[in-house]
C-alpha atoms as a PDB file:
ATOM      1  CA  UNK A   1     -15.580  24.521   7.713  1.00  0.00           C
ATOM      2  CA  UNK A   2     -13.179  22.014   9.869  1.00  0.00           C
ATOM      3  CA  UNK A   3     -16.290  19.800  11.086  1.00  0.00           C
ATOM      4  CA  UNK A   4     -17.027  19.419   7.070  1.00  0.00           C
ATOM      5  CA  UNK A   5     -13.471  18.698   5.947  1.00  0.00           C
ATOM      6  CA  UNK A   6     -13.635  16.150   8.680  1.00  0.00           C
ATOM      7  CA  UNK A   7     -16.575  15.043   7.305  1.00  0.00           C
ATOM      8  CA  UNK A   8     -15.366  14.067   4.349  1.00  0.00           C
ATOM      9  CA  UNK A   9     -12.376  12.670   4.957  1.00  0.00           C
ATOM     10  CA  UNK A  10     -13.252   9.659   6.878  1.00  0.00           C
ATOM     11  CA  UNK A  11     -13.630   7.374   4.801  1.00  0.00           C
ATOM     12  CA  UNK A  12      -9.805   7.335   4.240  1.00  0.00           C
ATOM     13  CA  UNK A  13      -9.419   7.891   7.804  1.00  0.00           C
ATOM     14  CA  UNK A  14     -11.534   4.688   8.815  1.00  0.00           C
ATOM     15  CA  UNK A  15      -9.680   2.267   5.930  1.00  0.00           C
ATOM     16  CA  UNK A  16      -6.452   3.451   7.603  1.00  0.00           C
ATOM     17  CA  UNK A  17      -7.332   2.898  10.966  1.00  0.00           C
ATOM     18  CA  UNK A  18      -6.484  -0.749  11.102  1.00  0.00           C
ATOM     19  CA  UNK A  19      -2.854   0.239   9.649  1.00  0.00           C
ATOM     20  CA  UNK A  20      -1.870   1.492  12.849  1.00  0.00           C
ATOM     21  CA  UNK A  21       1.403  -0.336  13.885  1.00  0.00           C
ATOM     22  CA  UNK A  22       0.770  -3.231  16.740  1.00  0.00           C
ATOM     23  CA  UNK A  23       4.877  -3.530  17.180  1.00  0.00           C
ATOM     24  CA  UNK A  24       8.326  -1.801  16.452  1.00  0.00           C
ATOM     25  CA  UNK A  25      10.626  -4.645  15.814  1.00  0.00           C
ATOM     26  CA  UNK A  26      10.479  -6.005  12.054  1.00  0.00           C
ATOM     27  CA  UNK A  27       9.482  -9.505  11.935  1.00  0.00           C
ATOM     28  CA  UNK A  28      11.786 -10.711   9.159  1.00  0.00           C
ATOM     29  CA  UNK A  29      15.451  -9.981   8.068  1.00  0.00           C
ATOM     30  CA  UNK A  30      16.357  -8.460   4.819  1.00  0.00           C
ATOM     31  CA  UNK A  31      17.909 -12.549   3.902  1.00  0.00           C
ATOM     32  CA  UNK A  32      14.330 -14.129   5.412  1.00  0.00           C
ATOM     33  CA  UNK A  33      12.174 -11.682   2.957  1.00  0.00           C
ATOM     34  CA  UNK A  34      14.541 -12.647   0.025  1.00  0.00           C
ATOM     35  CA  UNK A  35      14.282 -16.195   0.742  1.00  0.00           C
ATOM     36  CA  UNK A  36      10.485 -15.906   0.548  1.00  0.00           C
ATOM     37  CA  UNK A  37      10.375 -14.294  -2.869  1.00  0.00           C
ATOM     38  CA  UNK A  38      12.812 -16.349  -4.294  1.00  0.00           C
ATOM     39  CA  UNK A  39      11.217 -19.620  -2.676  1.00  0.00           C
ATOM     40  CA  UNK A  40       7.716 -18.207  -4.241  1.00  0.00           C
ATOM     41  CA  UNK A  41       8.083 -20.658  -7.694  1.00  0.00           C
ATOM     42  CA  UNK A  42       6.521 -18.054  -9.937  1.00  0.00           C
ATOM     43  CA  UNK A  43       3.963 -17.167  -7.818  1.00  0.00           C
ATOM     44  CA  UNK A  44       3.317 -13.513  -6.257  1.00  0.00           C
ATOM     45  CA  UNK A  45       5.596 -13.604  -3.274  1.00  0.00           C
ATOM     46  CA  UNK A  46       2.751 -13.426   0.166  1.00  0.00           C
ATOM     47  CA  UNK A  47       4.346 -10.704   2.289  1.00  0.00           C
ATOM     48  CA  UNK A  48       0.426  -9.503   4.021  1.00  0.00           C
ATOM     49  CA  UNK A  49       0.451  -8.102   7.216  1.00  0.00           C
ATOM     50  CA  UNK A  50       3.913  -8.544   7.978  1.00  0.00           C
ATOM     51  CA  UNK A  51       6.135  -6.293   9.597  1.00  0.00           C
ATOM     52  CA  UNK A  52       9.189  -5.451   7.829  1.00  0.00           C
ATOM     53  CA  UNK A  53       9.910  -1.969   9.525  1.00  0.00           C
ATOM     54  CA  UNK A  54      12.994   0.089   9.701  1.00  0.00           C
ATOM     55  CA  UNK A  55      14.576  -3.059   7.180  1.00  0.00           C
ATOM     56  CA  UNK A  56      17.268  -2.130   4.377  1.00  0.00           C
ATOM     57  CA  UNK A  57      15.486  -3.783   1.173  1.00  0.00           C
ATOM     58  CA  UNK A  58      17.143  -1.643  -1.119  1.00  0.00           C
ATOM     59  CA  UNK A  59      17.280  -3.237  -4.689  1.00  0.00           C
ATOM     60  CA  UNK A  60      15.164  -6.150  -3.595  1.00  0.00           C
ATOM     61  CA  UNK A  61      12.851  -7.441  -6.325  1.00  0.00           C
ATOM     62  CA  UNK A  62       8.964  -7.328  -5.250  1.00  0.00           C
ATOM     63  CA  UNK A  63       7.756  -7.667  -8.539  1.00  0.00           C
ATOM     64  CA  UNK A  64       3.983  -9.025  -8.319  1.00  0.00           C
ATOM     65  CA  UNK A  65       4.270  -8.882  -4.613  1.00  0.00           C
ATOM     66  CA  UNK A  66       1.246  -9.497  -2.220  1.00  0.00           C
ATOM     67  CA  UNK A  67       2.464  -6.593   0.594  1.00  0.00           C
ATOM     68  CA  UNK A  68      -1.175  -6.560   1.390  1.00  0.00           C
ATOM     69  CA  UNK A  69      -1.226  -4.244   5.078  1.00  0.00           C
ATOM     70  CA  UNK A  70       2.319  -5.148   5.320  1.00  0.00           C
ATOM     71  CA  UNK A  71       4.102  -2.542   7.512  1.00  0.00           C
ATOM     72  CA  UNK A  72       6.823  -1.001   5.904  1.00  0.00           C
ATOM     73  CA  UNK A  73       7.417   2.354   7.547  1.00  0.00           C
ATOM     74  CA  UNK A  74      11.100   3.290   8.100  1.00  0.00           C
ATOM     75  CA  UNK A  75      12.156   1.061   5.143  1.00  0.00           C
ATOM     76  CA  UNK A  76      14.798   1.440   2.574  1.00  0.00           C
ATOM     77  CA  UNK A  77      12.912   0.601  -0.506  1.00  0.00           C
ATOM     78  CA  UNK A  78      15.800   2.546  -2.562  1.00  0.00           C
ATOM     79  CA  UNK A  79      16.048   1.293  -6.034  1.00  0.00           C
ATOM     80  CA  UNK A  80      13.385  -1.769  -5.507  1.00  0.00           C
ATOM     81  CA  UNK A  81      11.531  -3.587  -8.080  1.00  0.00           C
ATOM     82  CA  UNK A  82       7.682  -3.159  -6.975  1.00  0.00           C
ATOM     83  CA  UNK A  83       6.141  -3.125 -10.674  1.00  0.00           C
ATOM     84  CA  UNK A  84       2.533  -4.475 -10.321  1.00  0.00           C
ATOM     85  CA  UNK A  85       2.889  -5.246  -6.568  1.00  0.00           C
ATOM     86  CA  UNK A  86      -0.085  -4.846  -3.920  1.00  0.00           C
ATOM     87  CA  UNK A  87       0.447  -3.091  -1.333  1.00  0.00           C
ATOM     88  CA  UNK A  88      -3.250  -1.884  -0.579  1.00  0.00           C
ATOM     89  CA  UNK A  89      -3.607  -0.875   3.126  1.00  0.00           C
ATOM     90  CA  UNK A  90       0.250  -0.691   3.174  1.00  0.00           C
ATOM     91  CA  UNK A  91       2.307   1.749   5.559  1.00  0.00           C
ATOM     92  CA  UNK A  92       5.676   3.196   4.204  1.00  0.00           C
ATOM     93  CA  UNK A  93       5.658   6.379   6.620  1.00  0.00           C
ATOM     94  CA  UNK A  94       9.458   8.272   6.496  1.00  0.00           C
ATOM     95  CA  UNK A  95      10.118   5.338   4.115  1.00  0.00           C
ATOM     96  CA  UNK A  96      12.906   5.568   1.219  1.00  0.00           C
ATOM     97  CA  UNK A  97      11.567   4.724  -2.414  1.00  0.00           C
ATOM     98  CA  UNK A  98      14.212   6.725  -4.452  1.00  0.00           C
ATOM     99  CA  UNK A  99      14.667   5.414  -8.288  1.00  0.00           C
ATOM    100  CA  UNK A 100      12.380   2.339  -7.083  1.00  0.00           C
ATOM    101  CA  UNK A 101       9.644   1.070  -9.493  1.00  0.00           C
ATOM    102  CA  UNK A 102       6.014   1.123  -8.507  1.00  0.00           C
ATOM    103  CA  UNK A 103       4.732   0.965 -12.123  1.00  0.00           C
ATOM    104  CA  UNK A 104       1.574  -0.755 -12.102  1.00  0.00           C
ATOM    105  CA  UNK A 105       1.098  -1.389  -8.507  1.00  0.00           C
ATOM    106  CA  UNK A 106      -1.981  -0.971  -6.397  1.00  0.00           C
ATOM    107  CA  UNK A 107      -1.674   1.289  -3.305  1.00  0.00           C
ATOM    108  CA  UNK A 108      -5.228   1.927  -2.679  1.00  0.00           C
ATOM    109  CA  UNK A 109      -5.664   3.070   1.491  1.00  0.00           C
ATOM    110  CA  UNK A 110      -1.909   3.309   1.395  1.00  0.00           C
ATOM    111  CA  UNK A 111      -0.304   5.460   4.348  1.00  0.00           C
ATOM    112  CA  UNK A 112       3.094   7.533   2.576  1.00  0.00           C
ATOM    113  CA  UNK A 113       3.209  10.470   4.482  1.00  0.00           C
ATOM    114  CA  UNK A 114       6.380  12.191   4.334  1.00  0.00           C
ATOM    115  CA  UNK A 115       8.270   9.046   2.130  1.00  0.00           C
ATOM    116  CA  UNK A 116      11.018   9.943  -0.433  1.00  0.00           C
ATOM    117  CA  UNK A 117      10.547   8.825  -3.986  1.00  0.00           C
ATOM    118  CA  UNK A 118      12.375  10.951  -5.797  1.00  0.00           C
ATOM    119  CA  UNK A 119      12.747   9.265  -9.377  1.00  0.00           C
ATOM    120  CA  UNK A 120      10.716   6.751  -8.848  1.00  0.00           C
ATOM    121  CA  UNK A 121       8.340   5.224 -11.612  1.00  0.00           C
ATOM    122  CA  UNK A 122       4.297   5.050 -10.674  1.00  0.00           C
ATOM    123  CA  UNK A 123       3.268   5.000 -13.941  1.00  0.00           C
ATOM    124  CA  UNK A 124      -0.047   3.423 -14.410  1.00  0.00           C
ATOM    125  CA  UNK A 125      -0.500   2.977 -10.580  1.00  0.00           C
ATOM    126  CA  UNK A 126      -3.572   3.117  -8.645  1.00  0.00           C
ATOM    127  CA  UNK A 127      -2.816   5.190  -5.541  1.00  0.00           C
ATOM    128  CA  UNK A 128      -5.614   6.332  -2.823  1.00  0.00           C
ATOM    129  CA  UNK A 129      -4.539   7.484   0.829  1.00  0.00           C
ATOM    130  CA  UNK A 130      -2.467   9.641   2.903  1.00  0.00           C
ATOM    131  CA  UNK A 131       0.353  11.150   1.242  1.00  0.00           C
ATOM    132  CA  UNK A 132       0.580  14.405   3.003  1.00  0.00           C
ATOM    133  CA  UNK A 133       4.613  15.405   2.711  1.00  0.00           C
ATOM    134  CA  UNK A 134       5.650  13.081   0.325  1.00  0.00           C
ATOM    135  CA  UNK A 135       8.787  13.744  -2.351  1.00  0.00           C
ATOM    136  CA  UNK A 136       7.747  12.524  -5.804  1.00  0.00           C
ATOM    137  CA  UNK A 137      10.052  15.064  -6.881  1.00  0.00           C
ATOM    138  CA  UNK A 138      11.062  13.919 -10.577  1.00  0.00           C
ATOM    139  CA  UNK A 139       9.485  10.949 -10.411  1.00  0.00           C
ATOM    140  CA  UNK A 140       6.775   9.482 -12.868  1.00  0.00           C
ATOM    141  CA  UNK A 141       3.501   9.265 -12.422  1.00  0.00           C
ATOM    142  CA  UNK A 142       2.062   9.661 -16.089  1.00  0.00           C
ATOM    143  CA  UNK A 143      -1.388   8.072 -16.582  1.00  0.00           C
ATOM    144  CA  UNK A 144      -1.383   7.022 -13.024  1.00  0.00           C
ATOM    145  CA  UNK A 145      -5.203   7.097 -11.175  1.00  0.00           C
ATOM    146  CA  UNK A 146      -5.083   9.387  -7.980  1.00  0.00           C
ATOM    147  CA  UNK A 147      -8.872  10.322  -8.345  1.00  0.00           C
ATOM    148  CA  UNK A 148     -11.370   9.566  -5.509  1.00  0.00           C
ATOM    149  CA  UNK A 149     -13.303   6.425  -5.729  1.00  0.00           C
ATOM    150  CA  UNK A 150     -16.476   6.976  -6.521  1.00  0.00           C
ATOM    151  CA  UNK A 151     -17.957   3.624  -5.724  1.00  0.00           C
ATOM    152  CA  UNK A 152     -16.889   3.891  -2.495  1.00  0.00           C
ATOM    153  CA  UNK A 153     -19.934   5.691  -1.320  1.00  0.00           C
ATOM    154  CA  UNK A 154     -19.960   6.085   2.340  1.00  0.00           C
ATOM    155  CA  UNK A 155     -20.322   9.325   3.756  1.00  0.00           C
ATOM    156  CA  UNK A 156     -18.097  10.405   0.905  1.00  0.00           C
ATOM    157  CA  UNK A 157     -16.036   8.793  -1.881  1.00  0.00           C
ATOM    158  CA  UNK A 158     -12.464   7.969  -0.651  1.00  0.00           C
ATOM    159  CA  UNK A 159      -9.640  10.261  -1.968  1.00  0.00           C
ATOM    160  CA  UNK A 160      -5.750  11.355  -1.810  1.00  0.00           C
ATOM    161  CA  UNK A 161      -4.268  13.533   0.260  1.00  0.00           C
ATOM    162  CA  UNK A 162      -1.424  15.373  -0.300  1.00  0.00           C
ATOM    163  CA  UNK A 163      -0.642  18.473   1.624  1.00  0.00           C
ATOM    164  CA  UNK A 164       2.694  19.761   1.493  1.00  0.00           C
ATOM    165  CA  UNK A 165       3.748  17.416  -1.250  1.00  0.00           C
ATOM    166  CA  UNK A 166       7.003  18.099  -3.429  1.00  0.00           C
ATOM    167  CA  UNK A 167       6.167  17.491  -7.021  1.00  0.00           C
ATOM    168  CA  UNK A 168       8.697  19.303  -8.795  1.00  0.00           C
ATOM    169  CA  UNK A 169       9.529  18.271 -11.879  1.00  0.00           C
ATOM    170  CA  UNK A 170       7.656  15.338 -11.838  1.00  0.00           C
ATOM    171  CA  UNK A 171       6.109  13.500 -15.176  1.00  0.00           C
ATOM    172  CA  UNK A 172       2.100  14.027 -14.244  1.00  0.00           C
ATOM    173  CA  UNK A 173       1.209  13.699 -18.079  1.00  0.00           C
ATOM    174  CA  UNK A 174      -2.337  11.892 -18.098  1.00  0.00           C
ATOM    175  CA  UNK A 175      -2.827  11.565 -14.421  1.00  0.00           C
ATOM    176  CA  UNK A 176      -6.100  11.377 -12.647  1.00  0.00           C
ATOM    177  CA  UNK A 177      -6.022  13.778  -9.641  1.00  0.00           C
ATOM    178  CA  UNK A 178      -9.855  14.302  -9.186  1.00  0.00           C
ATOM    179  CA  UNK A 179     -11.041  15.646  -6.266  1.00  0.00           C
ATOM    180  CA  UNK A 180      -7.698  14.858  -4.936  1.00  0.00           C
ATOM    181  CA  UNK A 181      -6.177  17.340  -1.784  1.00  0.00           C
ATOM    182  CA  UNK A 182      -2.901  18.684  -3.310  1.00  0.00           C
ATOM    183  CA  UNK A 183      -3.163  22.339  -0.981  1.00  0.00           C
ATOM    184  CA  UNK A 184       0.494  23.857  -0.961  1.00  0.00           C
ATOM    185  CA  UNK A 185       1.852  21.452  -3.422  1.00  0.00           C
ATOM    186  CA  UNK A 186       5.052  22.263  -4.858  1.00  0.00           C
ATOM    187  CA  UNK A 187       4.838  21.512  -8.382  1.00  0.00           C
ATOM    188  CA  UNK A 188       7.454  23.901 -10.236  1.00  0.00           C
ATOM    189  CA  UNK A 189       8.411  22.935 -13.346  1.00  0.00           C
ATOM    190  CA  UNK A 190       5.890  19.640 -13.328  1.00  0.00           C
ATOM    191  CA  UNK A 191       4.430  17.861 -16.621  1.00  0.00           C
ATOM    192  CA  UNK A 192       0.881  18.092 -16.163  1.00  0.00           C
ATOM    193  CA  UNK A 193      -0.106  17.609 -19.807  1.00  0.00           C
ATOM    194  CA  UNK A 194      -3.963  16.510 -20.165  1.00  0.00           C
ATOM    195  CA  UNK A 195      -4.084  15.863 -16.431  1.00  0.00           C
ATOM    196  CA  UNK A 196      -7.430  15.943 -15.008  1.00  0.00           C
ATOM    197  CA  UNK A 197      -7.667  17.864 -11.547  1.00  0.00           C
ATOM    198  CA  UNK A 198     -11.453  18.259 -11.403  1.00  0.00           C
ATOM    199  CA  UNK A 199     -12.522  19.144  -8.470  1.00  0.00           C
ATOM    200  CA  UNK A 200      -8.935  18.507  -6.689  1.00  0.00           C
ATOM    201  CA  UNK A 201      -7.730  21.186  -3.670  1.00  0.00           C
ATOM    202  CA  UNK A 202      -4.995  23.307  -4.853  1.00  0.00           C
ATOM    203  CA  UNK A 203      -5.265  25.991  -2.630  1.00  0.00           C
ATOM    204  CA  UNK A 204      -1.816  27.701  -2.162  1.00  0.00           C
ATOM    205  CA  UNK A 205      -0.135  25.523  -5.056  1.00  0.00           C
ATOM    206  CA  UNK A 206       2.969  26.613  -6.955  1.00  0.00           C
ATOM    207  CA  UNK A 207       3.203  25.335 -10.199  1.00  0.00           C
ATOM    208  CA  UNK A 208       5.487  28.066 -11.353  1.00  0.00           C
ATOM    209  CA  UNK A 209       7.134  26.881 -14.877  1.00  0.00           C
ATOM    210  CA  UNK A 210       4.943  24.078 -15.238  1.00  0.00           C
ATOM    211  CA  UNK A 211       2.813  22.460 -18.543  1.00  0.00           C
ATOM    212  CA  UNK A 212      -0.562  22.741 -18.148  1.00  0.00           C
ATOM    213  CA  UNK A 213      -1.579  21.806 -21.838  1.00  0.00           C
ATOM    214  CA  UNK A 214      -4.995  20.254 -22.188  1.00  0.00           C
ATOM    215  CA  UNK A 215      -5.355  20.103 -18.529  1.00  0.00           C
ATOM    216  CA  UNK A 216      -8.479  20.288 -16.850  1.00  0.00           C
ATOM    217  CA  UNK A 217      -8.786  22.126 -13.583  1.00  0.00           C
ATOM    218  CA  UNK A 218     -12.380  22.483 -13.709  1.00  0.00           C
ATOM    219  CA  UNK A 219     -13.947  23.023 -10.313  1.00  0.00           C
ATOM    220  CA  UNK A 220     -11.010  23.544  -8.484  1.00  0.00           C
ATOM    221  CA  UNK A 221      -9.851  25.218  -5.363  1.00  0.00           C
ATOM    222  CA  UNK A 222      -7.465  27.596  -6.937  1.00  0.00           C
ATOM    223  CA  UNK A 223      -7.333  30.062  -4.543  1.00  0.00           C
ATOM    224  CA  UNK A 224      -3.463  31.186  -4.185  1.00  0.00           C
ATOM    225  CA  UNK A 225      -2.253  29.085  -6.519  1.00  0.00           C
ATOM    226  CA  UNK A 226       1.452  30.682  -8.266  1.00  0.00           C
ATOM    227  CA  UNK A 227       0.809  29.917 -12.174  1.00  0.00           C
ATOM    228  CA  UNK A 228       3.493  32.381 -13.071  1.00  0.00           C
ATOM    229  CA  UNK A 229       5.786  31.146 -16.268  1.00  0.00           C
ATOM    230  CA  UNK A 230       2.802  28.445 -16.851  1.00  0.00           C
ATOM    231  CA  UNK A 231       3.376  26.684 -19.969  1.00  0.00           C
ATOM    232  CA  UNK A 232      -0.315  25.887 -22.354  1.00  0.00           C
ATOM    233  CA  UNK A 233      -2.416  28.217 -19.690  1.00  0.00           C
ATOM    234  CA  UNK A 234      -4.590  28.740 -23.264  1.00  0.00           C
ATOM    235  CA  UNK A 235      -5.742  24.894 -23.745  1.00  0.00           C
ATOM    236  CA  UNK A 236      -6.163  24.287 -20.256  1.00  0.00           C
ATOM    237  CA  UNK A 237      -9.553  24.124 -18.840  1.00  0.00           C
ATOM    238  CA  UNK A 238     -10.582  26.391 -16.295  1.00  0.00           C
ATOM    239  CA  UNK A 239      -7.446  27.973 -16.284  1.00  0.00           C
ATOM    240  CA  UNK A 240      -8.125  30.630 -18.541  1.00  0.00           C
ATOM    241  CA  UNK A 241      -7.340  34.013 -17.384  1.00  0.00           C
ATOM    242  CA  UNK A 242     -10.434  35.663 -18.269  1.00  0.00           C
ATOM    243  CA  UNK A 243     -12.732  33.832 -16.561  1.00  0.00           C
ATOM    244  CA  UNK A 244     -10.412  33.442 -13.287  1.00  0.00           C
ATOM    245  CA  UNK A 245     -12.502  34.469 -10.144  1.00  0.00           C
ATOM    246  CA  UNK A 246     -10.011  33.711  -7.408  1.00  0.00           C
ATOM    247  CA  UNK A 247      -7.194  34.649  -5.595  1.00  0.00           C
ATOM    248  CA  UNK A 248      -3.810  33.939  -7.821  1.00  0.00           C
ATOM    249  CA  UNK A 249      -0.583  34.697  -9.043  1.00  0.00           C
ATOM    250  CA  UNK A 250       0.294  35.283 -12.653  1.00  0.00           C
ATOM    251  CA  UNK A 251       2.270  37.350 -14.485  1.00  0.00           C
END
């Protein structure tokens, strides 16, 4: 069972593997990355492959920003404008993103383990990598596209991973989660209206409290998973408790 999980999770594993950091010391100030985007005369500000680790951006504007494989692990990304950005092949390990705004942007073979967005805004974003730890606790993610990509067809489509990740409360209203690994995800009290979580790992899950209306769960690895106080556990598919064939919790 490990060799197969292995298996098929390189794909993500090889896009990541040029993200691993060359250096330690950020390349750039917090005043030299400001000049840049403000220098940028309406164009997308070019941050790629730089190395802006361990830097206080806090409240910086990034809007439209090309943070192509930039390195951004460490960073204080608190309250930052990143609507629409790239930051594709990105690294914001242990990184701070609380109340920023990632609505829109691309993060596709993005490394976030164990970052903090708590109340931030992904609305609408397209989001595919390693996100095992993160805190999207409150934050928004509705109609944002976490599914596996199914053109990528290596030795298996490339996906999200999420172990461990804190997810209470958040807005998940629309989202795409397909085949996506969410094992021991906290998601108490979540909005997971008309998600779609096809084929996604929820093994050992807690969505205690949370609203499942019109969800579809189809497929999925449900073995554990807390769905006591569930809200709309009628209109969700897959979900129902008749047909329920694995291991659960619900009162």
């Amino acid at each position: 069972m490990k060799s197969s999980r292995l298996f098929t999770l390189l794909p993500v594993s090889l896009l990541l593997a040029v993200n691993l950091p060359l250096c330690h010391a950020a390349e750039l100030s917090r005043e030299q990355v400001i000049e840049i985007i403000s220098s940028a005369d309406n164009q997308p500000p070019k941050l790629t492959n730089k190395d802006l680790s361990g830097l206080d951006l806090s409240g910086v504007d990034f809007k439209g920003a090309d943070l192509f494989s930039a390195n951004l692990d460490d960073c204080n990304l608190d309250n930052a404008n990143l609507h629409g950005a790239n930051l594709n092949r990105a690294q914001l390990r242990n990184a701070k993103l609380r109340k920023a705004d990632l609505s829109g942007a691309s993060l596709y073979a993005v490394v976030l383990e164990n970052a903090d967005l708590s109340e931030a805004n992904l609305a609408n974003s397209r989001i595919i990598g390693l996100l095992n730890g993160v805190n999207l606790s409150n934050a928004r993610l509705n109609n944002a596209d976490l599914g596996a990509d199914m053109t990528n067809q290596g030795m298996a489509p490339a996906r999200v991973e999420m172990n461990n990740a804190l997810l209470n409360g958040a807005d998940l209203s629309g989202v795409n989660f397909t085949h996506a690994i969410l094992s021991y995800a906290k998601l108490q009290n979540a909005n997971l209206h008309k998600a779609r979580l096809q084929w996604a790992d929820l093994s050992g899950a807690n969505m205690s409290g949370s609203e499942v209306s019109e969800a579809d769960f189809r497929h999925a690895n449900l073995d554990g998973i807390n769905l006591n106080n569930v809200k709309g556990l009628a209109s969700a598919l897959g979900l129902q408790k008749e047909n329920q064939g694995f291991n659960t919790f619900l009162e």
